[in-house]
Structure formats: C-alpha cells, structure tokens
Protein backbone atom coordinates (compact mmCIF):
# COMPACT_ATOMS: atom_id res chain seq x y z
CA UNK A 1 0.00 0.00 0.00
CA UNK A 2 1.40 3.60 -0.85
CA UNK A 3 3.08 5.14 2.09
CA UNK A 4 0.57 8.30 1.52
CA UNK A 5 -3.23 6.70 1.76
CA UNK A 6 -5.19 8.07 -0.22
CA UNK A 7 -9.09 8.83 0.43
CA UNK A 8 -9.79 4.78 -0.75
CA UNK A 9 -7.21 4.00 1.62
CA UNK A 10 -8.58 5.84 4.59
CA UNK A 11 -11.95 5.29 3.74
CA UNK A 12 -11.11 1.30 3.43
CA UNK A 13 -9.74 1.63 6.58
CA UNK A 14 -12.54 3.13 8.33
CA UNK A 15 -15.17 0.18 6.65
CA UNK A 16 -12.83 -2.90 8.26
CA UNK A 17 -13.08 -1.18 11.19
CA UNK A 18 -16.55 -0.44 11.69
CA UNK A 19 -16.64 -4.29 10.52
CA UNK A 20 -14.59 -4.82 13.43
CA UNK A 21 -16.79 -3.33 15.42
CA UNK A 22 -19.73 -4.74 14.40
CA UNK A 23 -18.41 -7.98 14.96
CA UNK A 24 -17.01 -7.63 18.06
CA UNK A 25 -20.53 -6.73 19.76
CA UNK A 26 -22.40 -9.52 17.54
CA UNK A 27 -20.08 -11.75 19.44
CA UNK A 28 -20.47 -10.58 22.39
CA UNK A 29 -24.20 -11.00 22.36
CA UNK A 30 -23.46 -15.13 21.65
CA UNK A 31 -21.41 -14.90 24.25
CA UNK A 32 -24.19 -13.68 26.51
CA UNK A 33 -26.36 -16.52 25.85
CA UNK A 34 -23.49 -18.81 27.25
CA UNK A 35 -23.93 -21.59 25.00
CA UNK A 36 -20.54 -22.73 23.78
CA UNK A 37 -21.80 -23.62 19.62
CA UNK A 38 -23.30 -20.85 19.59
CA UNK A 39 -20.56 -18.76 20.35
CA UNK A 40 -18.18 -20.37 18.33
CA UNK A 41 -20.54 -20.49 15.03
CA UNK A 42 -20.60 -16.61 15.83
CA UNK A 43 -16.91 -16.37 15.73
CA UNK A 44 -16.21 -18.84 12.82
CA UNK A 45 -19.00 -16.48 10.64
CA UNK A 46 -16.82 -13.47 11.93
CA UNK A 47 -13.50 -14.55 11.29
CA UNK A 48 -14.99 -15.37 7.43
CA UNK A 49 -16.56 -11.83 7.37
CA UNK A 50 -13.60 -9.95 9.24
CA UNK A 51 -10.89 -11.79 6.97
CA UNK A 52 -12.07 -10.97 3.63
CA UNK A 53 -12.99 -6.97 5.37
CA UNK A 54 -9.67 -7.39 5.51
CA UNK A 55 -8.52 -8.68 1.82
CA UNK A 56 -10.37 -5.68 0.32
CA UNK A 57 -9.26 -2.92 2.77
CA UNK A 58 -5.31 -4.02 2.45
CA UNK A 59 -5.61 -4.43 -1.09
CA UNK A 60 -7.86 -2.08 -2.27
CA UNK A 61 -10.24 -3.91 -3.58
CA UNK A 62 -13.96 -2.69 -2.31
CA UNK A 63 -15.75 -4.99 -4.98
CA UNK A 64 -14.44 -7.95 -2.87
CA UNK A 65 -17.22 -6.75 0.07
CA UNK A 66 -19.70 -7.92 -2.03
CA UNK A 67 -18.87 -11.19 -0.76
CA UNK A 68 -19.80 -9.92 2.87
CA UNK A 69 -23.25 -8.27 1.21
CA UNK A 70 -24.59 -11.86 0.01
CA UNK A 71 -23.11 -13.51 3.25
CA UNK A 72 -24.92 -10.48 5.14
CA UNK A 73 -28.08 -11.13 3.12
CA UNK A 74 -27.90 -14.91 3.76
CA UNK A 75 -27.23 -15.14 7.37
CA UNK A 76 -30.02 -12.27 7.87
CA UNK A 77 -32.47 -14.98 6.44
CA UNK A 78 -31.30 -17.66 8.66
CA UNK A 79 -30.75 -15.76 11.82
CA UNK A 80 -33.71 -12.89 12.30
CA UNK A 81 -37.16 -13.12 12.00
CA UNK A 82 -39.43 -9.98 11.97
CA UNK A 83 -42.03 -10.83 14.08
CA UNK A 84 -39.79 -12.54 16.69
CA UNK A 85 -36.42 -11.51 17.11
CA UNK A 86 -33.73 -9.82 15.35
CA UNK A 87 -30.74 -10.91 17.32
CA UNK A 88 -28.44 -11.32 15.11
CA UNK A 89 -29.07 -8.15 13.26
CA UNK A 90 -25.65 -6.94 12.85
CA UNK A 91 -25.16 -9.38 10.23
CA UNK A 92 -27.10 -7.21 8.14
CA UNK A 93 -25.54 -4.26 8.89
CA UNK A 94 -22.17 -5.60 7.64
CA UNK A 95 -24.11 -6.46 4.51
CA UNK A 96 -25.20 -3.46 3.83
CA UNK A 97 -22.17 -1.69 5.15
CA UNK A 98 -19.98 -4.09 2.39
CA UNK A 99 -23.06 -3.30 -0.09
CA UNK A 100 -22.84 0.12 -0.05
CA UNK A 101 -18.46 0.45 0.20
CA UNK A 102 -18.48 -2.31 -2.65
CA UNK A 103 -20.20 0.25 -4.63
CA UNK A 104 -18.80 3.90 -3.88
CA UNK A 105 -15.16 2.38 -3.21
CA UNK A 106 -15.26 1.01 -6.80
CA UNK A 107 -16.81 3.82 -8.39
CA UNK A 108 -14.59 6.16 -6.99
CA UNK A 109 -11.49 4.37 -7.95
CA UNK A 110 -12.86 3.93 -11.44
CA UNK A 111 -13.68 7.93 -11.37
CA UNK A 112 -9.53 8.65 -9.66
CA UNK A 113 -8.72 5.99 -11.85
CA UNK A 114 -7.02 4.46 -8.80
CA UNK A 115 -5.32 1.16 -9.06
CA UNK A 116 -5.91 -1.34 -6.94
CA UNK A 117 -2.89 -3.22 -4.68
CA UNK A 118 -1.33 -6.77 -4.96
CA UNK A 119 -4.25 -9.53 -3.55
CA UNK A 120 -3.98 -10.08 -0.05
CA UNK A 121 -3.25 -13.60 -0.25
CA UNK A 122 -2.96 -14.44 3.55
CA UNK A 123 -6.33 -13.02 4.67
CA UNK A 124 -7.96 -14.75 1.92
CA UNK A 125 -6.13 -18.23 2.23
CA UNK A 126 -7.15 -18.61 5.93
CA UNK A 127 -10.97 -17.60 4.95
CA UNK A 128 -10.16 -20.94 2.52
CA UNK A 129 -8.49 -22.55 5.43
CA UNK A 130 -11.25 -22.02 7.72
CA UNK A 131 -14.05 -22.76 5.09
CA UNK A 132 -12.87 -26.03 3.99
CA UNK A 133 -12.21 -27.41 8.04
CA UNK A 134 -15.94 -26.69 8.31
CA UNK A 135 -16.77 -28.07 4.93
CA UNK A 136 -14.89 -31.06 5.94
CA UNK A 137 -16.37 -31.40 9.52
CA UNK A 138 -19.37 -30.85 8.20
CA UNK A 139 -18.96 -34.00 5.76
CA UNK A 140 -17.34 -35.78 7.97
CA UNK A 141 -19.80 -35.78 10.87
CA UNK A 142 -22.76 -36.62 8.26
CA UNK A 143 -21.53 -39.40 6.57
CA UNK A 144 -20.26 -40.75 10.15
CA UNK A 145 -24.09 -40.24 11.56
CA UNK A 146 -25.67 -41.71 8.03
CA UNK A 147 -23.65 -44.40 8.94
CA UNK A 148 -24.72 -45.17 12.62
CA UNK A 149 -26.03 -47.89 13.84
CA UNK A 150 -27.58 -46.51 17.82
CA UNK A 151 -30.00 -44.54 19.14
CA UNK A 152 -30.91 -40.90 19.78
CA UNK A 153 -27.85 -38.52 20.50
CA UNK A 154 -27.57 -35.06 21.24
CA UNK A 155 -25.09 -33.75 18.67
CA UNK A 156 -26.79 -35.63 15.57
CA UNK A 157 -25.67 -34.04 11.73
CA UNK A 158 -28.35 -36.38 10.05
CA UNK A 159 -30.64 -38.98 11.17
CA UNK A 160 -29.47 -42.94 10.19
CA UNK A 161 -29.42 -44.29 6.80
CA UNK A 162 -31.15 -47.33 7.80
CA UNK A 163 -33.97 -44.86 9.39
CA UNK A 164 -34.40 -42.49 6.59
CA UNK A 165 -34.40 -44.29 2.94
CA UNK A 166 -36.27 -46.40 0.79
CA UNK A 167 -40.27 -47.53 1.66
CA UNK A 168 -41.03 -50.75 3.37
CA UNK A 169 -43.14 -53.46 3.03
CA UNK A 170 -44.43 -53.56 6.33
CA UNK A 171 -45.79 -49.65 6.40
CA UNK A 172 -48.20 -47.63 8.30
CA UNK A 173 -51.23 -46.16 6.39
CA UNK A 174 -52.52 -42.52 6.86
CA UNK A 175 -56.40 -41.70 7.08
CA UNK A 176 -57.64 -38.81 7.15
CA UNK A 177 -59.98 -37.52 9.88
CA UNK A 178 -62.64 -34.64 10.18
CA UNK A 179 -64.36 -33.51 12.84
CA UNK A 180 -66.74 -30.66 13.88
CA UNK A 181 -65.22 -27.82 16.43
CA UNK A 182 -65.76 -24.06 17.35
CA UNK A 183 -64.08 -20.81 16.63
CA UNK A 184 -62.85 -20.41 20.13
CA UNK A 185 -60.60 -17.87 19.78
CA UNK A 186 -63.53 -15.26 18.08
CA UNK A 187 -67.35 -15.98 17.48
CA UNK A 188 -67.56 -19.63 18.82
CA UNK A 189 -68.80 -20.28 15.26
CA UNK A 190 -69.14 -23.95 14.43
CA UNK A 191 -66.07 -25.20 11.87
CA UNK A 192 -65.44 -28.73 10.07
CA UNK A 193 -61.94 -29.22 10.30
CA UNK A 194 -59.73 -31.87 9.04
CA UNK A 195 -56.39 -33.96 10.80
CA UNK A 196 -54.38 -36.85 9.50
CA UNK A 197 -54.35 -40.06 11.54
CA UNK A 198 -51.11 -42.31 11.07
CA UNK A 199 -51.54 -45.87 11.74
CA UNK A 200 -48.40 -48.60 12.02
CA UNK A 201 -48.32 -51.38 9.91
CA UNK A 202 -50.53 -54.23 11.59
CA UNK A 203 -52.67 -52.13 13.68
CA UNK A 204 -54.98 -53.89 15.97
CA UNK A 205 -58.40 -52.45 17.06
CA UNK A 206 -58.42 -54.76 20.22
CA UNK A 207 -55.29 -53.44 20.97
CA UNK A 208 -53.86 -50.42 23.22
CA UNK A 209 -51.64 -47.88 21.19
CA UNK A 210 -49.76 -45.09 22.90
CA UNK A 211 -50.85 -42.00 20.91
CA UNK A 212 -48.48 -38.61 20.04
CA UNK A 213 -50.13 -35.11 18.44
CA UNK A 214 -47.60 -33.77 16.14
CA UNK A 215 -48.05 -29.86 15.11
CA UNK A 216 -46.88 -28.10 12.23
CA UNK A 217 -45.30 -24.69 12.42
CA UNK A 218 -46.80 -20.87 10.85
CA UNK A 219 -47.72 -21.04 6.95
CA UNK A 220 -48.46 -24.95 7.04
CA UNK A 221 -51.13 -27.21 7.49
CA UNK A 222 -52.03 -31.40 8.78
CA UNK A 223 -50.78 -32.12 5.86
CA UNK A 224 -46.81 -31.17 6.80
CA UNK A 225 -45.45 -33.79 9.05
CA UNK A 226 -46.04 -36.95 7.12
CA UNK A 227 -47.46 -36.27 3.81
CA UNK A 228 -45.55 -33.37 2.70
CA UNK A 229 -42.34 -34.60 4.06
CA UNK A 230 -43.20 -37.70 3.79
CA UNK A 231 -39.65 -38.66 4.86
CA UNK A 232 -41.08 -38.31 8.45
CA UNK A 233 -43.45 -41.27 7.47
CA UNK A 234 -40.58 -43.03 6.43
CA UNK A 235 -38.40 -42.99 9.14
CA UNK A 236 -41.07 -43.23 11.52
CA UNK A 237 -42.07 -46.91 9.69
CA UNK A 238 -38.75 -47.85 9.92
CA UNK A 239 -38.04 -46.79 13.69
CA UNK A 240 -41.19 -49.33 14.46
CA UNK A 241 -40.05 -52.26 12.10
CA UNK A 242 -37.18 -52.45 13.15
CA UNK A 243 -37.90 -52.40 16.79
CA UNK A 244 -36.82 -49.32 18.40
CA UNK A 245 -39.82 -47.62 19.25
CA UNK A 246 -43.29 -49.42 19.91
CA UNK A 247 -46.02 -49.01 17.78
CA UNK A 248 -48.03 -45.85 18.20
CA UNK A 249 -50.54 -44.00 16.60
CA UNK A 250 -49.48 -40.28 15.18
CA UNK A 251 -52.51 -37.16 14.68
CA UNK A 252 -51.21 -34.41 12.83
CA UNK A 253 -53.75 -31.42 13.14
CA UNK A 254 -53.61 -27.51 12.45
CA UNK A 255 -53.85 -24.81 14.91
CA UNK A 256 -55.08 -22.49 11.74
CA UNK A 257 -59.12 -22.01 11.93
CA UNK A 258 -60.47 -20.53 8.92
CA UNK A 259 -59.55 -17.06 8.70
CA UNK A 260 -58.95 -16.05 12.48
CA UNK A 261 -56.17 -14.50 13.43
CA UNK A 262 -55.69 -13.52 10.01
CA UNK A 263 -56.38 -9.47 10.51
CA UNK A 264 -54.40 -9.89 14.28
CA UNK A 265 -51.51 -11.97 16.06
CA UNK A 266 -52.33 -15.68 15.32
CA UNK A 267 -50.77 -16.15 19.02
CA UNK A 268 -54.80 -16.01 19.86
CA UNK A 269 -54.82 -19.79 18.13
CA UNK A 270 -51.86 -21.01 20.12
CA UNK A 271 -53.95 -20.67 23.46
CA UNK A 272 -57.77 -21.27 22.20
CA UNK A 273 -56.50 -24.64 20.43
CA UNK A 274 -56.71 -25.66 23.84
CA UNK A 275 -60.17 -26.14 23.98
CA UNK A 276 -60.26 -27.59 20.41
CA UNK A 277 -58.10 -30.55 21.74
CA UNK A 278 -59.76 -30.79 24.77
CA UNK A 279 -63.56 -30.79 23.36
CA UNK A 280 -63.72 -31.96 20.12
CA UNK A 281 -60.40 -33.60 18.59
CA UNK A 282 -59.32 -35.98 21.82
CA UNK A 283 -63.06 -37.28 21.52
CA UNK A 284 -63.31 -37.53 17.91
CA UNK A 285 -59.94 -39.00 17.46
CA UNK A 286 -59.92 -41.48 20.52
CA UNK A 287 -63.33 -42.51 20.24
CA UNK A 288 -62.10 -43.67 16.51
CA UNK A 289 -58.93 -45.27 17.37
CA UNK A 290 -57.88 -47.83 20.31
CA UNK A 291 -55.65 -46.00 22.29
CA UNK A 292 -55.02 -46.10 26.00
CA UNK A 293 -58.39 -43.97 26.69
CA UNK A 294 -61.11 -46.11 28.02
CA UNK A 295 -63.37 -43.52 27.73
CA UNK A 296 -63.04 -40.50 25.19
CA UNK A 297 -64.27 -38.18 28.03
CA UNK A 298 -62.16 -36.69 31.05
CA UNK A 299 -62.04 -39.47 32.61
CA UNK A 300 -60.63 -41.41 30.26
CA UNK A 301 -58.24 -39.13 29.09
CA UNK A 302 -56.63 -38.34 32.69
CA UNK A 303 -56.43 -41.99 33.21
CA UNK A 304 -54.13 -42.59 30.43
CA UNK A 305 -51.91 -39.54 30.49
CA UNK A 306 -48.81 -41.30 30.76
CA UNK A 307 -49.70 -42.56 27.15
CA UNK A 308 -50.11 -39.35 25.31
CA UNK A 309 -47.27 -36.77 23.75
CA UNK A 310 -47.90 -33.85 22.14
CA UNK A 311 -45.25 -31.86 20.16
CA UNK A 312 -44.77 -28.98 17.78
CA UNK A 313 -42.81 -26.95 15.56
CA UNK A 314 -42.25 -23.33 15.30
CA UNK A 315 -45.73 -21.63 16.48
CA UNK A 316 -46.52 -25.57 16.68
CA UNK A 317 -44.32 -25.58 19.74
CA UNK A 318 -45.71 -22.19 21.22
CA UNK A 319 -49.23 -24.02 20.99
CA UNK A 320 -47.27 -26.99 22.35
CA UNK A 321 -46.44 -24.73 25.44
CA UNK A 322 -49.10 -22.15 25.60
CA UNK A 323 -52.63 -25.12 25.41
CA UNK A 324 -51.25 -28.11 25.84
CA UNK A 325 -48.15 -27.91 28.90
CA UNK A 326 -50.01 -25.23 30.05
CA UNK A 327 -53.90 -26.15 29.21
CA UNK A 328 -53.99 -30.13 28.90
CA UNK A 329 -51.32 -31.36 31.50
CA UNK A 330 -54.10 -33.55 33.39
CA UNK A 331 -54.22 -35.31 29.51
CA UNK A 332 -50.68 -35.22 28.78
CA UNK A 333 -47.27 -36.12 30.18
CA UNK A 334 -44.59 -36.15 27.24
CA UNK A 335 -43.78 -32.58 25.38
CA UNK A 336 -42.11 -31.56 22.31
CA UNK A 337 -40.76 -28.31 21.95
CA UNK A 338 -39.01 -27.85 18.33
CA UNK A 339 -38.03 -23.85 17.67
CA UNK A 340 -40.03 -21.79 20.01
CA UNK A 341 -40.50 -21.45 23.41
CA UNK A 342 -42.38 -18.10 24.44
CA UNK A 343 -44.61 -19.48 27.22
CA UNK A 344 -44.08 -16.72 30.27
CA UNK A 345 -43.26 -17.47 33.97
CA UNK A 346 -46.13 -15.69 34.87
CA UNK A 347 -48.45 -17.87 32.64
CA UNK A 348 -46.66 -21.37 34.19
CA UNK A 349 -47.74 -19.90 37.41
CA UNK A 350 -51.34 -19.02 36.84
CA UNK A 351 -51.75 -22.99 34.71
CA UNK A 352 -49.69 -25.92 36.16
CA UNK A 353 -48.50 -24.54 38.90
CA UNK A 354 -51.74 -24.18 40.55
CA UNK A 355 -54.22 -26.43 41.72
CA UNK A 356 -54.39 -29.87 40.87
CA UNK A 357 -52.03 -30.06 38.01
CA UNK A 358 -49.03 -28.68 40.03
CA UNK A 359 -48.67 -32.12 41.68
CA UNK A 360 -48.96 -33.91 37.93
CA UNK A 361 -45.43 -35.50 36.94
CA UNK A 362 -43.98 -34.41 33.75
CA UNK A 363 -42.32 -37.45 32.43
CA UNK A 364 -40.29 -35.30 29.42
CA UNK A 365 -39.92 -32.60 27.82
CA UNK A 366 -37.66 -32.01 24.95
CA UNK A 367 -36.50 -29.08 23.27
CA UNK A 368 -34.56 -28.27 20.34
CA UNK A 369 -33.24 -25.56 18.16
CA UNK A 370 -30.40 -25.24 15.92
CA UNK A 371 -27.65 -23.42 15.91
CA UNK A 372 -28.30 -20.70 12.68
CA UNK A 373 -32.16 -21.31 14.19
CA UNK A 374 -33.42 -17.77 14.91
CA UNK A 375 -35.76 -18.73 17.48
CA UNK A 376 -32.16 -19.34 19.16
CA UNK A 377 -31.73 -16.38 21.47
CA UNK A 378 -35.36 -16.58 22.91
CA UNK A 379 -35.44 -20.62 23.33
CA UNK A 380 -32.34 -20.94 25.20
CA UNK A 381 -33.53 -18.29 28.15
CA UNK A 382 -36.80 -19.51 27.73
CA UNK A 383 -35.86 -23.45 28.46
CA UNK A 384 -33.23 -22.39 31.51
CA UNK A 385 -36.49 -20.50 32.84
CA UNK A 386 -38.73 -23.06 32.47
CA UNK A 387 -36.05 -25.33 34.35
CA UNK A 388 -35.50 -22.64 36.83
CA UNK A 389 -39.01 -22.17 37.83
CA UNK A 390 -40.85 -25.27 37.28
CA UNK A 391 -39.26 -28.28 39.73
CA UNK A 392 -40.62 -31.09 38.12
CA UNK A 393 -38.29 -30.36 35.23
CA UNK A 394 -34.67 -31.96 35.96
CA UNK A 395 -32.21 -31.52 33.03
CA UNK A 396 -31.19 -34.58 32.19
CA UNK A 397 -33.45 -36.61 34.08
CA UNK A 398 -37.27 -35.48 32.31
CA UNK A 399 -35.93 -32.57 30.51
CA UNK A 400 -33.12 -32.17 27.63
CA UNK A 401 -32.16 -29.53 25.27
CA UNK A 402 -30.55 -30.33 21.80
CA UNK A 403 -28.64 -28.11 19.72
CA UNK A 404 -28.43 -28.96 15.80
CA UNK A 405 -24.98 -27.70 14.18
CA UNK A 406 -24.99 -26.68 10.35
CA UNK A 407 -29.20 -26.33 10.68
CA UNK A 408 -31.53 -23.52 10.83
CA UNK A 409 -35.36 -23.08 10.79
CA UNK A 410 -36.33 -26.03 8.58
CA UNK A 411 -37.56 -28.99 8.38
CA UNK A 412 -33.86 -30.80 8.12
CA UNK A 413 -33.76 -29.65 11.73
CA UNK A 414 -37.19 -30.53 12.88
CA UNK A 415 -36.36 -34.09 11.66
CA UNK A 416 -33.74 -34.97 13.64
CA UNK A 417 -36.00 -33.48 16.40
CA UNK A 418 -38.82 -35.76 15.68
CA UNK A 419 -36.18 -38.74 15.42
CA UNK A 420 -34.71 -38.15 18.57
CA UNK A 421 -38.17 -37.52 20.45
CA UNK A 422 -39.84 -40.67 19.16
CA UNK A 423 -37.06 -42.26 21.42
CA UNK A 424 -37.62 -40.40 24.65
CA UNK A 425 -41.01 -41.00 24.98
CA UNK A 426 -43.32 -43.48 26.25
C-alpha cells in the first residue's frame, strides 16, 4: 500500500473497522447466551466476514465486500425473523455496510482511476483454510451419523441411513380424519376441520396404542409432518419395524381455523386450540382409534396420560407450550418443543403450577433448536427459565435440550428433532 493513503485508503480503513466493530458486539451478544456452539458459530461467521474486510481494505479492492453483502443477506435470512427476534441483526448491517463500500469504493477508484494493490493472499487463504475445516467437519460428521447404527444422541448431523431411505413393506397407512369444532378464539362459530391419523403397519383395534399429536409450524397445514415430508413417514415406519420404538398412533392437526387471526396476532390460536383438543379432537380422534383412553371423556383421558405426547414446531411448539403444557397437563405427560419457546413465567404460574395439576409429573420434555435457528436467542432463556421455575423439570433426568450444528429453521432440523423424540417417549 502507498506510504501516503489516499481517500480509498482511509476510507477502506474506516469500513474494516466499523466491521470490526460490528463484529465484536455480535459476538459478544453469543457470548451472553453462554452456549458454547453458539458462540463459536458466531466467531467462525466473523472470522470469514472480518478476513475478507480485511482482503479488500489491504488491497484495495472494495468490490471484494460484495462477498460480505450476500453472506450479510444470507445469514439475515437464517438468523432474524421480523415478528420474533432480530438478534443477530448486525449481520445485516455488515451487509449493507460491504453493499454500499463495494459500490462507492469502486466507483470512486474507477472515477480517480485508482489502481488497486497486490491480492492479499494471507487473509484470503485462511478464509479458505477455515471454510474447507468446516466443509470437511461438516462432511465428515454426516456421513459418520448416516452411517450409525444406535440410538438418539444429542449432537446428531443427520438422522441414520437405515432410518431415513427407501419404503417398506411392512408400512403404516394414513387416514384422514374430520371432525366438527368451534371458533374459540372469536365468534364460537361452528367449523369442520380436518387432521391426519397415522396408523403402524398391523394395527390392531383390540389393541392399546400409545398415541403422540404432532403440530406443524406458521404457513403450514395437517398435511406437513407426514405427507408433505413424507420422509417423516418413512423414518417413523422404519423406527417401528425395526424395533426401536413401539407401535403408536401419530394425529397431525392444524392450529389455523379458517380465517382467524388472520387481521391480528395468530398467538390467539396457540392458546384457544386448547379447547379444540380438549372438546372436540381428543373425543373424535380417541373414540375412533384404540388407544389407551377407556373412555373418550375426562375421565378417560386423565387416566391414560402417561400414554399421550404432544409436540410442535415453530408456532406448533408455542401451541405446544401455551394449550397443551399449560392447558392439557391432566391429559398429557410427554412434550415436544421444536423452535419456540415463548410461554411466560407468569403464565406457568397461573396454569400448572396451581391447583391440581401442580402435583402432575412431567415425564419429558424435549426441546430443540439449531444453531443458525433464529428462534435461538429466545429458546435458550426460555428453556433455563422453564427449568429454573418449574421443579418437576430436571435436566437430564425429564428434561433435555438439543442443539443442531450446520441447521436452521427447517424442516432438516425438525427431523432430527422428531427422530430423537420418538425415542424419549413413552
């Protein structure tokens, strides 16, 4: 670089270090969540960004930033979501910030007819460096977890080969069910609605199945679990013929209800789905199907708690939390949370912590997220809260939280979620 900057030079100077910056207080806000992957994807993400900040500053080269705007563009995808959380935000702004300096730095040049310096090989070689150790972990770990022959783990890359290809012979069959419920988060208005009812291969009327409600997330529908991934059909066949789950019987409903919560926040649905389950879908499902229910009534469903699950995904898992953890424990006992927890101390306090259901075991609870997840930053407080304030959950013991590397909010991470959970329960 000449030994008199010129205005690229300074002004290069100033970008890498507002990248600096930037970076160094993105950081630190992993760093507050004290959760060690998280912290170090933060870092890894920074050195990439900081390093090739670097690359264009030392050898004048602003157009090489553009890199950082499509990394900045990507990782805002992944990391915020407007309604939610925006945690990660600073991402962006090195985006932009590279955007815009990709743009005026080269222009100007072009206009001074500037030239630009020798490539800064060593910043860019260790971006390679780094880049192709995580490339090759990344690999590595996959093809070692494709490969596996056990059973549910916390640091899974991909669910078992074995699990997850090819149809059997000996499947389950889907039905579809509808039943008539209420509008109970607005008018009360009478609704048909519609849920898909897995059954495993050989199903016996005269038998006894343990029974799991599976929810989809915001945007989907019954449909998303095990028709439109059917995958999740798959690999749930396989997990029961090949004995390492028992057979159950899966309901995949939708929190949506016609057009409510449409104009407003559909968090309304998340609590009044509550008395959907409770009233109409329990009864119409269980009254159907031979689970562990004697009696599709009250009765009969606190009888047989210890039989039921219920898990969701996304605003799946706040209706999870918010009407059926918090509105159904005297009918449930094994929970699913997969991407969002939101549920508030307050509201554990006013549901199972009084009366009756405060004395109810818990027999698990299992959360996930991922670690370019953006529900991230709320889940993790919102788990160590739960486990703070509620004593029947014991991490560990009834309660375990699994982070996803190299997965985000999608359903490649809510797979290995459902894998894993079909093994903690019942």
């Amino acid at each position: 670089m000449k030994k008199n900057p010129s205005v690229t030079d300074r002004a290069g100077l100033g970008v890498f270090l507002v990248f600096c910056l930037l970076g160094a207080i993105q950081v630190g806000k992993y760093i507050s969540l004290v959760q060690a992957d998280m912290t170090l994807t933060a870092m890894v993400l920074q050195a990439l960004i900081l390093l090739l900040a670097w690359a264009a500053w030392r050898g004048r080269m602003p157009f090489l930033l553009v890199g950082a705007a499509a990394g900045g563009y990507v990782l805002n995808r992944f990391l915020n979501y407007g309604e939610t959380t925006h945690f990660a935000q600073l991402f962006l702004y090195q985006g932009i910030l590279g955007a815009v300096w990709a743009v005026l730095g080269t222009g100007w040049m072009l206009w001074k007819k500037e030239k630009t310096e020798r490539l800064a090989w060593i910043p860019l070689a260790m971006m390679v460096l780094i880049a192709a150790s995580v490339g090759w972990i990344w690999k590595t770990s996959i093809d070692q977890d494709r490969a596996w022959d056990g059973h549910a783990k916390r640091t899974l890359w991909a669910v078992p080969a074995r699990f997850d290809t090819g149809e059997i012979s000996q499947a389950g069959t889907l039905e579809e069910l509808t039943y008539e419920t209420r509008a109970y988060a607005t008018d009360k208005r009478p609704v048909t609605k519609r849920a898909l009812v897995y059954l495993p291969y050989g199903y016996d009327a005269n038998k006894s199945y343990n029974i799991l409600y599976l929810m989809h997330g915001t945007g989907d529908d019954e449909e998303f679990w095990l028709r439109t991934h059917g995958y999740n059909k798959i690999m749930l066949d396989r997990l029961i013929d090949q004995g390492e789950i028992d057979p159950l019987i899966v309901v995949t409903p939708t929190f949506y209800v016609e057009d409510d919560g449409k104009d407003s926040s559909l968090d309304i649905l998340t609590f009044s789905f509550r008395d959907e389950l409770r009233n109409d879908l329990m009864p119409a499902v269980e009254s159907k199907y031979a689970t562990w229910a004697e009696t599709a009534d009250d009765a009969g469903f606190a009888a047989s708690r210890d039989h039921r699950a219920f898990a969701g995904l996304s605003r799946g898992a706040v209706t999870t939390a918010n009407s059926v953890l918090c509105g159904c424990l005297d009918y449930f006992s094994y929970f699913g949370l997969f991407s969002s927890f939101r549920t508030t101390e307050e509201y554990l306090r006013e549901t199972i912590q009084s009366g009756e259901w405060k004395e109810l075991p818990i027999h698990y609870l299992y959360a996930t997220t991922a670690n370019f997840d953006f529900a991230t930053p709320y889940m993790l407080p919102g788990y160590r809260m739960l486990c703070s304030a509620e004593p029947r959950m014991r991490e560990g013991v009834n309660t375990s939280f699994d982070l996803f590397p190299m997965q985000y909010h999608s359903i490649g991470h809510w797979h290995l979620s459902l894998y894993n959970f079909l093994q903690k329960i019942f």
